[in-house]
Protein backbone atom coordinates (compact mmCIF):
# COMPACT_ATOMS: atom_id res chain seq x y z
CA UNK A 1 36.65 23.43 -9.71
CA UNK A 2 33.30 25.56 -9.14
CA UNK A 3 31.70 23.54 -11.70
CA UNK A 4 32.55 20.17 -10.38
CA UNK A 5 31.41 21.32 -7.13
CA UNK A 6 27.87 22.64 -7.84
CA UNK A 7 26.42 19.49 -9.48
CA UNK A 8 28.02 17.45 -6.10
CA UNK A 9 26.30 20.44 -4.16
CA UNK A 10 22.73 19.93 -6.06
CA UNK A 11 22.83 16.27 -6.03
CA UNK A 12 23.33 16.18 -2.11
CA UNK A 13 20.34 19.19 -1.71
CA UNK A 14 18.10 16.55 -3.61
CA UNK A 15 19.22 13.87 -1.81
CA UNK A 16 18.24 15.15 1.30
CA UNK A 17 15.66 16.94 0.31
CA UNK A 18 13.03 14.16 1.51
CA UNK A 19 14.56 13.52 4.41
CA UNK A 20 14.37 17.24 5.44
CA UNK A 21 11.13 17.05 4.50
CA UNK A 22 10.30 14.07 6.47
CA UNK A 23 11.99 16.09 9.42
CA UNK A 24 9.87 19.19 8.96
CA UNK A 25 6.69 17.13 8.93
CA UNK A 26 6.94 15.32 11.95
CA UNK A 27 7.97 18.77 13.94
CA UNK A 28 4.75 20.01 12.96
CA UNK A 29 3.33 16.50 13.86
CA UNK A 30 4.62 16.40 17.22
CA UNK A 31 3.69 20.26 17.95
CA UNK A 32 -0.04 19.52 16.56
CA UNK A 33 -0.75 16.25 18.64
CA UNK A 34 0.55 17.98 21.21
CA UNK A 35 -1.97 20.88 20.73
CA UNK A 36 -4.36 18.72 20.04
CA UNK A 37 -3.77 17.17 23.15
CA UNK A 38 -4.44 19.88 25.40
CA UNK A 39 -7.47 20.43 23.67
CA UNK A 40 -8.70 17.15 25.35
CA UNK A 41 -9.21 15.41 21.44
CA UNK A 42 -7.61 12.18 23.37
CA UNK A 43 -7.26 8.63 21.27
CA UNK A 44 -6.64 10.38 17.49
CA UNK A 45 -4.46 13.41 18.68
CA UNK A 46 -1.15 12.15 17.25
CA UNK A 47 -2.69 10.89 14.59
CA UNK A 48 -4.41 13.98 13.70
CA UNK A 49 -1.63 15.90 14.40
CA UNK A 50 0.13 14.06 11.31
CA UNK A 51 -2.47 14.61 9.18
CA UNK A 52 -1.89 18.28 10.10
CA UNK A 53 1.67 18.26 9.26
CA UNK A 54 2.14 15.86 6.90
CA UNK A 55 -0.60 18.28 4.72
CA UNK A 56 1.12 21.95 5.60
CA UNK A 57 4.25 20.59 4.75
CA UNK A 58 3.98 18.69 1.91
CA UNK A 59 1.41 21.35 0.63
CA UNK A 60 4.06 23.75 0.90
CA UNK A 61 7.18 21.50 -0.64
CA UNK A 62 4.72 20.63 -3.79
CA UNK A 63 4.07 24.76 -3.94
CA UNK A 64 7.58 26.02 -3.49
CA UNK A 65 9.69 23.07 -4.91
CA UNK A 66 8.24 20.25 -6.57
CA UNK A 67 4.79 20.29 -8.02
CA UNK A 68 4.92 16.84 -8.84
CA UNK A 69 6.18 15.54 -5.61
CA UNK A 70 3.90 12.35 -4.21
CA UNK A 71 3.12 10.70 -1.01
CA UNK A 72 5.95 9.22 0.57
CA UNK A 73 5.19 5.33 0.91
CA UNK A 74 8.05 4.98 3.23
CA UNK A 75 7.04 7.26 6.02
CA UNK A 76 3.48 5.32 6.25
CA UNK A 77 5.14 2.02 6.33
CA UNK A 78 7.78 3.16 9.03
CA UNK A 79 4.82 4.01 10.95
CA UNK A 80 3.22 0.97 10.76
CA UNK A 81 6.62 -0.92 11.85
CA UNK A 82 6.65 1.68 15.03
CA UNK A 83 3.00 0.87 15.76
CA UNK A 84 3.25 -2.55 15.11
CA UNK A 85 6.27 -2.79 17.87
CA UNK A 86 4.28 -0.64 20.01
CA UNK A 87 0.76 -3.58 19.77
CA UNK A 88 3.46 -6.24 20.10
CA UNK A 89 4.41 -5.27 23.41
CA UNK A 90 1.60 -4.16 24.86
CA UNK A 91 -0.44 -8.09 24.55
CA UNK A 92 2.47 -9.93 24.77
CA UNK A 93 1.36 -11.04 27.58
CA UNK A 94 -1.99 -11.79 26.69
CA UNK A 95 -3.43 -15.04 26.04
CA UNK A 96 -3.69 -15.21 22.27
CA UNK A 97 -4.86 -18.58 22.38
CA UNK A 98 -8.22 -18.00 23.46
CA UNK A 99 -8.51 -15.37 20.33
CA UNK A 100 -8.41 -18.06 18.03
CA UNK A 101 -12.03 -19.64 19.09
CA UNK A 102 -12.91 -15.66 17.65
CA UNK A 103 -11.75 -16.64 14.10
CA UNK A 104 -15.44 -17.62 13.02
CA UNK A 105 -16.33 -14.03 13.75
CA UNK A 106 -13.81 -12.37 12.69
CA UNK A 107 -14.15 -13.48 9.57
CA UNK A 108 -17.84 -12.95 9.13
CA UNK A 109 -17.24 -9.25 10.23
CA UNK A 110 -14.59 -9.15 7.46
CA UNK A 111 -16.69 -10.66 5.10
CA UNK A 112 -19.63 -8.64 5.34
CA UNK A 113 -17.80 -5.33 5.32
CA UNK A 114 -16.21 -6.82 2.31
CA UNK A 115 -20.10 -7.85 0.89
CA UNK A 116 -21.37 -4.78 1.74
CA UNK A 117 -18.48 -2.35 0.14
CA UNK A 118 -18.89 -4.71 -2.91
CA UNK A 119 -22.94 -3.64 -2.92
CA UNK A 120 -21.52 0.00 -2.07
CA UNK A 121 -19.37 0.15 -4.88
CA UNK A 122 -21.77 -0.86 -7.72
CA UNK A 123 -24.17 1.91 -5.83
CA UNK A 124 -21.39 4.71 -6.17
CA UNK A 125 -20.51 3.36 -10.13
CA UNK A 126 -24.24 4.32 -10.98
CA UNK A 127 -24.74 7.67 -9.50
CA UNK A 128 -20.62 8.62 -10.47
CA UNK A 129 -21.34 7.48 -13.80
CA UNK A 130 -17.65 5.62 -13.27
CA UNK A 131 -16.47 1.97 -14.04
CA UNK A 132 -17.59 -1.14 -11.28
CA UNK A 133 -13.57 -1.67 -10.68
CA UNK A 134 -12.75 2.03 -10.04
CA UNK A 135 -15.65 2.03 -7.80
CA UNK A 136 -14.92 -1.19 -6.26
CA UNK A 137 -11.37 -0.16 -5.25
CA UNK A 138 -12.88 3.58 -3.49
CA UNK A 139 -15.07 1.94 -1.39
CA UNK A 140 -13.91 -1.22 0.12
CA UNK A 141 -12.37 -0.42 3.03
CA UNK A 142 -8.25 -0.67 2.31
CA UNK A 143 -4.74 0.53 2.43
CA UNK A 144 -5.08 4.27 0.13
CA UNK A 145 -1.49 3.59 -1.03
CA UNK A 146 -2.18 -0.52 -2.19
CA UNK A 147 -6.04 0.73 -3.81
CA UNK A 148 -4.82 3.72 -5.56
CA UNK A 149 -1.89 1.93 -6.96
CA UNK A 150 -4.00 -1.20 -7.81
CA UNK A 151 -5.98 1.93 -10.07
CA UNK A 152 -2.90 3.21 -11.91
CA UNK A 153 -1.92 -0.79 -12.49
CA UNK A 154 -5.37 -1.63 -14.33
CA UNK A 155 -6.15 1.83 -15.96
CA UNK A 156 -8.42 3.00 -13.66
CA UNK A 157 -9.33 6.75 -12.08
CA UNK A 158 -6.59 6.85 -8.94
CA UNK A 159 -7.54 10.06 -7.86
CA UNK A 160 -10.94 9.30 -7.60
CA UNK A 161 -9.72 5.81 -5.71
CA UNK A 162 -7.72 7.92 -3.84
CA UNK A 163 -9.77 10.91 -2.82
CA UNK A 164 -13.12 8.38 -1.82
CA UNK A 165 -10.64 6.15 0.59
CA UNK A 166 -8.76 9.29 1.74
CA UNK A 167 -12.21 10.91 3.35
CA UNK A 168 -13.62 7.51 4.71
CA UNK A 169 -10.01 6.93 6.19
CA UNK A 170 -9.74 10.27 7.65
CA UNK A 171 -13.52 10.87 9.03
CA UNK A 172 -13.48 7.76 10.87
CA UNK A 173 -10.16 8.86 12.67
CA UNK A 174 -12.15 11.96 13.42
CA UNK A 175 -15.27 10.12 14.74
CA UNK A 176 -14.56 7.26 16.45
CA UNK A 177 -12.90 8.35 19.35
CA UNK A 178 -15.55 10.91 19.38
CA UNK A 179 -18.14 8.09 19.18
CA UNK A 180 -16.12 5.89 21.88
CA UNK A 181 -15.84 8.88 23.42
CA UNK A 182 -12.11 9.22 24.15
CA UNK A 183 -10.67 11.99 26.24
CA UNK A 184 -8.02 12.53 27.76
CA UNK A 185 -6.28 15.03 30.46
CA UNK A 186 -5.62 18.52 28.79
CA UNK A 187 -2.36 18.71 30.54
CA UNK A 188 0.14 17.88 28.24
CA UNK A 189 2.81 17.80 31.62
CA UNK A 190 2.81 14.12 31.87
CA UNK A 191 3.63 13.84 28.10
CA UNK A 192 6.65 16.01 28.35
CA UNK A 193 7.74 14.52 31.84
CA UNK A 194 7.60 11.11 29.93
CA UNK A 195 9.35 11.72 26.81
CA UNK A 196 12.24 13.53 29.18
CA UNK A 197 12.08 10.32 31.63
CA UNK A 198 12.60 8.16 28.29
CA UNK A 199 15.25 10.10 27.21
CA UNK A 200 17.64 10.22 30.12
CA UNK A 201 16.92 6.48 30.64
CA UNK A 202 18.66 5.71 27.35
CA UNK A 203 22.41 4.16 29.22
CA UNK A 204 24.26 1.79 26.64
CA UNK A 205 22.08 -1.71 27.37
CA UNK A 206 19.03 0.03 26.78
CA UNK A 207 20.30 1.57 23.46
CA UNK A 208 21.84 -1.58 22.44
CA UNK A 209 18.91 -3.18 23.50
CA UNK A 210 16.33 -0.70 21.10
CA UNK A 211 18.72 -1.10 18.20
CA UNK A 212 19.10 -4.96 18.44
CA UNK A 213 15.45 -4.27 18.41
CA UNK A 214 14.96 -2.29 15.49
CA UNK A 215 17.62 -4.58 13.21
CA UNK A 216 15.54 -7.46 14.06
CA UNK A 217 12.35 -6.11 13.55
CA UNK A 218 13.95 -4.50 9.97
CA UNK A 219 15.27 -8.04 9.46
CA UNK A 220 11.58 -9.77 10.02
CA UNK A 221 10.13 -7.01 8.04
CA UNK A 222 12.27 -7.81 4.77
CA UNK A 223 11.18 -11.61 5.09
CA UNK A 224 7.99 -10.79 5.03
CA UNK A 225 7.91 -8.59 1.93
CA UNK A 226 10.27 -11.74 0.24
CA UNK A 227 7.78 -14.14 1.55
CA UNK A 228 4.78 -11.63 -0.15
CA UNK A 229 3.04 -11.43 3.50
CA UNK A 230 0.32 -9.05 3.08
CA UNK A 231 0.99 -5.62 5.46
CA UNK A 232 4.27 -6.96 6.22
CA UNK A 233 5.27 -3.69 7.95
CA UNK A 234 2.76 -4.27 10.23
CA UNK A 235 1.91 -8.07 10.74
CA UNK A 236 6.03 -8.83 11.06
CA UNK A 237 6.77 -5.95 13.69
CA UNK A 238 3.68 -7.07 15.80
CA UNK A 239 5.28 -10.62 15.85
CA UNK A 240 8.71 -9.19 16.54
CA UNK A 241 6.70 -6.98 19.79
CA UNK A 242 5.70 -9.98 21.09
CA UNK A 243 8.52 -11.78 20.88
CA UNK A 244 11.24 -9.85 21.59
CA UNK A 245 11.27 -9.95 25.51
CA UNK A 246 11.03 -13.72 25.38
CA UNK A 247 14.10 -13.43 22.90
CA UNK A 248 15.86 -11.67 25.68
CA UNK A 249 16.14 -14.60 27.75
CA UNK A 250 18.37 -16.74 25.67
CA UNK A 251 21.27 -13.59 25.53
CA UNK A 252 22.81 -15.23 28.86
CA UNK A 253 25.54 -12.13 28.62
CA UNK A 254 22.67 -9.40 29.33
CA UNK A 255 20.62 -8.92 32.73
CA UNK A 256 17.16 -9.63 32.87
CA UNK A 257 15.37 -6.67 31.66
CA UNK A 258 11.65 -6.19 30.35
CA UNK A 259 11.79 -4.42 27.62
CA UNK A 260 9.14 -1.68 26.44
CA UNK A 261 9.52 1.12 23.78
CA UNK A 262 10.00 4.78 24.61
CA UNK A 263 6.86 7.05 24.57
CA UNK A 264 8.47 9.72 21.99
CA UNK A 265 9.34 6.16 19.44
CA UNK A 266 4.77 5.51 19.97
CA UNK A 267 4.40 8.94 19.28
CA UNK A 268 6.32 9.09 16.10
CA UNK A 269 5.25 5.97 14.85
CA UNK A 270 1.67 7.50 15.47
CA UNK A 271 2.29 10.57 13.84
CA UNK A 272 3.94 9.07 10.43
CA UNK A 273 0.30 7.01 9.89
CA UNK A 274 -0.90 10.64 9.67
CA UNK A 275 1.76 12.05 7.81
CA UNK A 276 0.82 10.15 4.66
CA UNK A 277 -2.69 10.94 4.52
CA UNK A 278 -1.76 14.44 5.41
CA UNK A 279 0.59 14.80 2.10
CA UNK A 280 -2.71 12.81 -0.08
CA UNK A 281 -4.84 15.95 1.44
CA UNK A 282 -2.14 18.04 -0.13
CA UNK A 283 -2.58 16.96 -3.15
CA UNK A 284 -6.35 17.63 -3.32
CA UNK A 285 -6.49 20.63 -1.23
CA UNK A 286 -9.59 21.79 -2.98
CA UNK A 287 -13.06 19.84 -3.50
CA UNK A 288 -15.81 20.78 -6.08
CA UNK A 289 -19.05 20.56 -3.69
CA UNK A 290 -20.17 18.16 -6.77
CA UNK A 291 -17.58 15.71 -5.77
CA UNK A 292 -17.46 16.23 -1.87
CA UNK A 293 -21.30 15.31 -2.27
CA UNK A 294 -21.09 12.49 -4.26
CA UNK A 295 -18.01 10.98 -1.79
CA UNK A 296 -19.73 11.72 0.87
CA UNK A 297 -22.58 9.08 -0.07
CA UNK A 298 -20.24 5.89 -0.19
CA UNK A 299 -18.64 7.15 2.68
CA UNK A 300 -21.40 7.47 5.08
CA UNK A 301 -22.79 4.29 3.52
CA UNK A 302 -19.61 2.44 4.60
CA UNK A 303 -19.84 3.99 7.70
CA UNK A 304 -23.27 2.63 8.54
CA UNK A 305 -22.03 -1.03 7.14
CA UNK A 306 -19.71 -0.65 9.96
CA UNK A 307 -22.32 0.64 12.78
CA UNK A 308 -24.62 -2.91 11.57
CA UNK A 309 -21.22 -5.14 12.01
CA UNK A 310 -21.12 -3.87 15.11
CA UNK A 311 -24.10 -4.72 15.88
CA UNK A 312 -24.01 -7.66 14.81
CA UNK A 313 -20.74 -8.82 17.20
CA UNK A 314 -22.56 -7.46 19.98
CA UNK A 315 -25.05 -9.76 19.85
CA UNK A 316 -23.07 -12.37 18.57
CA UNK A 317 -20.43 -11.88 21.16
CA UNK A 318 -19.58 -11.23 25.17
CA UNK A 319 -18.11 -7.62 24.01
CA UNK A 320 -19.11 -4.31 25.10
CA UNK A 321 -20.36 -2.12 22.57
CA UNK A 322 -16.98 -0.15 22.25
CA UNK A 323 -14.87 -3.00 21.45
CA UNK A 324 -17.54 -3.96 18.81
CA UNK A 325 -16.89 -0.46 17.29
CA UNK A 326 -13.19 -0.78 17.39
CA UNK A 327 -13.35 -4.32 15.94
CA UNK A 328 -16.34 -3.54 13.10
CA UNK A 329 -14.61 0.25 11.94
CA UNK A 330 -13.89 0.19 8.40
CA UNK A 331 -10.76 2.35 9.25
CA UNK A 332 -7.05 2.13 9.17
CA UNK A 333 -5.86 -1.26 10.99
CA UNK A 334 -3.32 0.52 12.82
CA UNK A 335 -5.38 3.53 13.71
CA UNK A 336 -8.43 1.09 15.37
CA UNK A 337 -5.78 -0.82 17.26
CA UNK A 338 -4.06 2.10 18.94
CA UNK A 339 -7.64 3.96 19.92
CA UNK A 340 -7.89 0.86 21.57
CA UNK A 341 -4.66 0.86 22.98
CA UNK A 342 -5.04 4.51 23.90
CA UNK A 343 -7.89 3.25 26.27
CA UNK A 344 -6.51 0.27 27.32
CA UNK A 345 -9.57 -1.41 26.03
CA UNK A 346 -9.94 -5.19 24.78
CA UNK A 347 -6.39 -4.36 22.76
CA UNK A 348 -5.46 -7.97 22.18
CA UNK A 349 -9.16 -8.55 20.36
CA UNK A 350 -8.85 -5.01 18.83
CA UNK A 351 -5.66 -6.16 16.93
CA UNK A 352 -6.67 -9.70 16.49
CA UNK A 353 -9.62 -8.80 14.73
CA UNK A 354 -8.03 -6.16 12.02
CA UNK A 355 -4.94 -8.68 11.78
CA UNK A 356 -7.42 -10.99 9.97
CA UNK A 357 -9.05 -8.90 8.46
CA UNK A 358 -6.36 -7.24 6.59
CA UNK A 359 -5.04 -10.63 5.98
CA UNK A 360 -8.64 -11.34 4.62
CA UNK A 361 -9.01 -8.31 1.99
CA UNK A 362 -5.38 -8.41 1.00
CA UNK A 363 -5.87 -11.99 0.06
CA UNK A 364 -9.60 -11.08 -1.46
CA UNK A 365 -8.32 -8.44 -3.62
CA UNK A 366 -7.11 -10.07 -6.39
CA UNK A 367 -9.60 -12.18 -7.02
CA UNK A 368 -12.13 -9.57 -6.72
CA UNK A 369 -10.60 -7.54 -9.57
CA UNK A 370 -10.27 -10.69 -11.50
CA UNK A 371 -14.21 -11.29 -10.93
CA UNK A 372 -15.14 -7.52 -11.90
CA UNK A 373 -12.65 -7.24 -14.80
CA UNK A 374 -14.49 -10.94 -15.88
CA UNK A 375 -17.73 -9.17 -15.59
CA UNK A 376 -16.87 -5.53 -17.02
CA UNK A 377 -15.54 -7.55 -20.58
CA UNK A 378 -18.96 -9.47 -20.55
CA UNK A 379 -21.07 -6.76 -20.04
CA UNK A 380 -18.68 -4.88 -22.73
CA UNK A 381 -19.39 -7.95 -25.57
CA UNK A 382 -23.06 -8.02 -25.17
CA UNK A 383 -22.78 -3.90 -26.02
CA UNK A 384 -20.49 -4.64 -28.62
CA UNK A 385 -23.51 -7.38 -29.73
């Protein structure tokens, strides 16, 4: 009987294992943002504060348990389906119509930060003494998970991939809302009165309202990834955000109600974009100064490709210089667009501007590879020659 029993016992440790893990890392999420918070950091606090969490705990769970534990995919891409909701509601009322006469720029700001990580890359390959693709895939600016597996899938050095998007994504989280400037009030009183005032409101239409919600959004979500749409975490719960309140009206048997998310659903959804990048620093928790130097060249390269598209929508554009910096980052999508929403700044152009933009580069990247790959063989036969 004992021995029947202990297997059933292990296998339901190990199933929840990640979960538990999952759990512990947004605690120390949520405690960190919060800290960071009252420090006054402001736009990137929650964010951070994954980052912070995600790396103590997975650093810990890789040291204690399972050394060959990875990043968890999942939590990043339930982030992005929180965040997503969270955009979707905040400019669906805005008029997205007028956006569109922006496509032209848009997508010379894409393509020029695409150009100019292509010219990056061949820089790094030289002075890393690494392949054009492997060097191509660190520095144009991307999802870490979708370049690092793109490595693994041709041959290619992942950590390398990994560790040069990893401290580009991560130092321009740290630095732009330091650039822009973002700051917010220390006291962390309004945050707690918030989350409790979000809490108590939850009565039985509002709950069957967030989990109508959240079976949609899953719904959209799934036929997106069937219908291959590129970030469909995020792209198909931004859609569902705007929609959903309109959606509202036709369900005669509810009262009219507009809907918004809870503050402690933003914050997790914030804090699980950090948790991933958190468990990659985990991984790597110690640099050579060899490497950290020679990262640090196609980072701060990409970073000034971003300052010039900036610069470049200013003058090409009515913005004001911090919505050029949101628009032009080469950061996370998600990250850019809630700064913005942090700040209540230009949002609707914020997100408009990353939407095609990762809609660009996704649908870039595989001909790219398919270009460098043509060229790496060439150059390879006239060696062989």
């Amino acid at each position: 009987m004992v021995e029947t029993v202990l297997p059933e016992f292990k296998f339901g440790v190990k199933l929840a294992t990640p979960y538990l893990l999952t759990a512990a890392e947004l605690i120390l999420a949520l405690l960190s943002g919060l800290g960071l918070t009252a420090l006054g950091v402001g736009g990137g606090a929650w964010i951070l504060g994954g980052i912070i969490g995600g790396a103590i705990a997975f650093y810990l769970y890789r040291s204690l348990l399972s050394s060959q534990a990875q990043p968890n995919r999942n939590s990043r891409r339930l982030g992005q389906i929180l965040v997503g909701l969270a955009i979707g509601f905040s400019i669906q009322h805005s008029n997205l119509f007028a956006l569109s006469l922006q496509l032209p720029i848009f997508l010379l700001m894409t393509l020029f930060l695409v150009f100019s990580g292509g010219i990056i890359g061949y820089f790094y390959s030289r002075i890393e003494k690494t392949d054009l693709l492997t060097a191509l895939l660190a520095t144009v600016p991307g999802n870490i998970g979708v370049m690092a597996s793109l490595a693994a899938d041709y041959g290619r050095n992942t950590s390398l991939v990994s560790l040069v998007q990893l401290i580009r994504f991560t130092a321009i989280i740290l630095f732009v809302p330091i650039i822009a400037n973002v700051s917010n009030s220390r006291d962390i009183t309004p945050i707690f009165s918030s989350v409790t005032r979000d809490l108590l409101k939850f009565d039985l239409t509002y709950l069957f309202l967030l989990i109508l919600l959240l079976i949609i959004t899953a719904s959209a979500v799934h036929l997106g990834r069937k219908l291959k749409f590129p970030v469909a975490a995020f792209f198909c719960s931004i859609l569902v955000g705007l929609l959903f309140n309109s959606l509202l009206a036709f369900l005669t048997f509810i009262p009219h109600v507009d809907f918004s998310l809870p503050l402690l659903v933003k914050l997790v959804g914030q804090a699980l974009l950090g948790i991933t990048i958190g468990e990659y620093w985990a991984i790597n928790p110690r640099l050579e100064k060899r490497t950290v130097a020679y990262t640090a060249i196609p980072v701060t390269l990409t970073f000034l490709a971003g300052f010039l598209s900036a610069g470049i929508a200013k003058l090409l554009t009515p913005w004001d210089w911090l919505t050029c910096l949101l628009v032009a980052s080469p950061g996370g999508s998600p990250e850019m667009i809630l700064i913005a929403l942090t700040l209540h700044h230009n949002v609707e152009v914020v997100a408009a501007s990353h939407l095609v933009r990762l809609t660009t580069i996704n649908l870039a990247i595989p001909a790219l590879i398919s270009l460098v790959c043509h060229l790496e063989n060439r150059a390879n036969k006239l060696i062989s020659s």
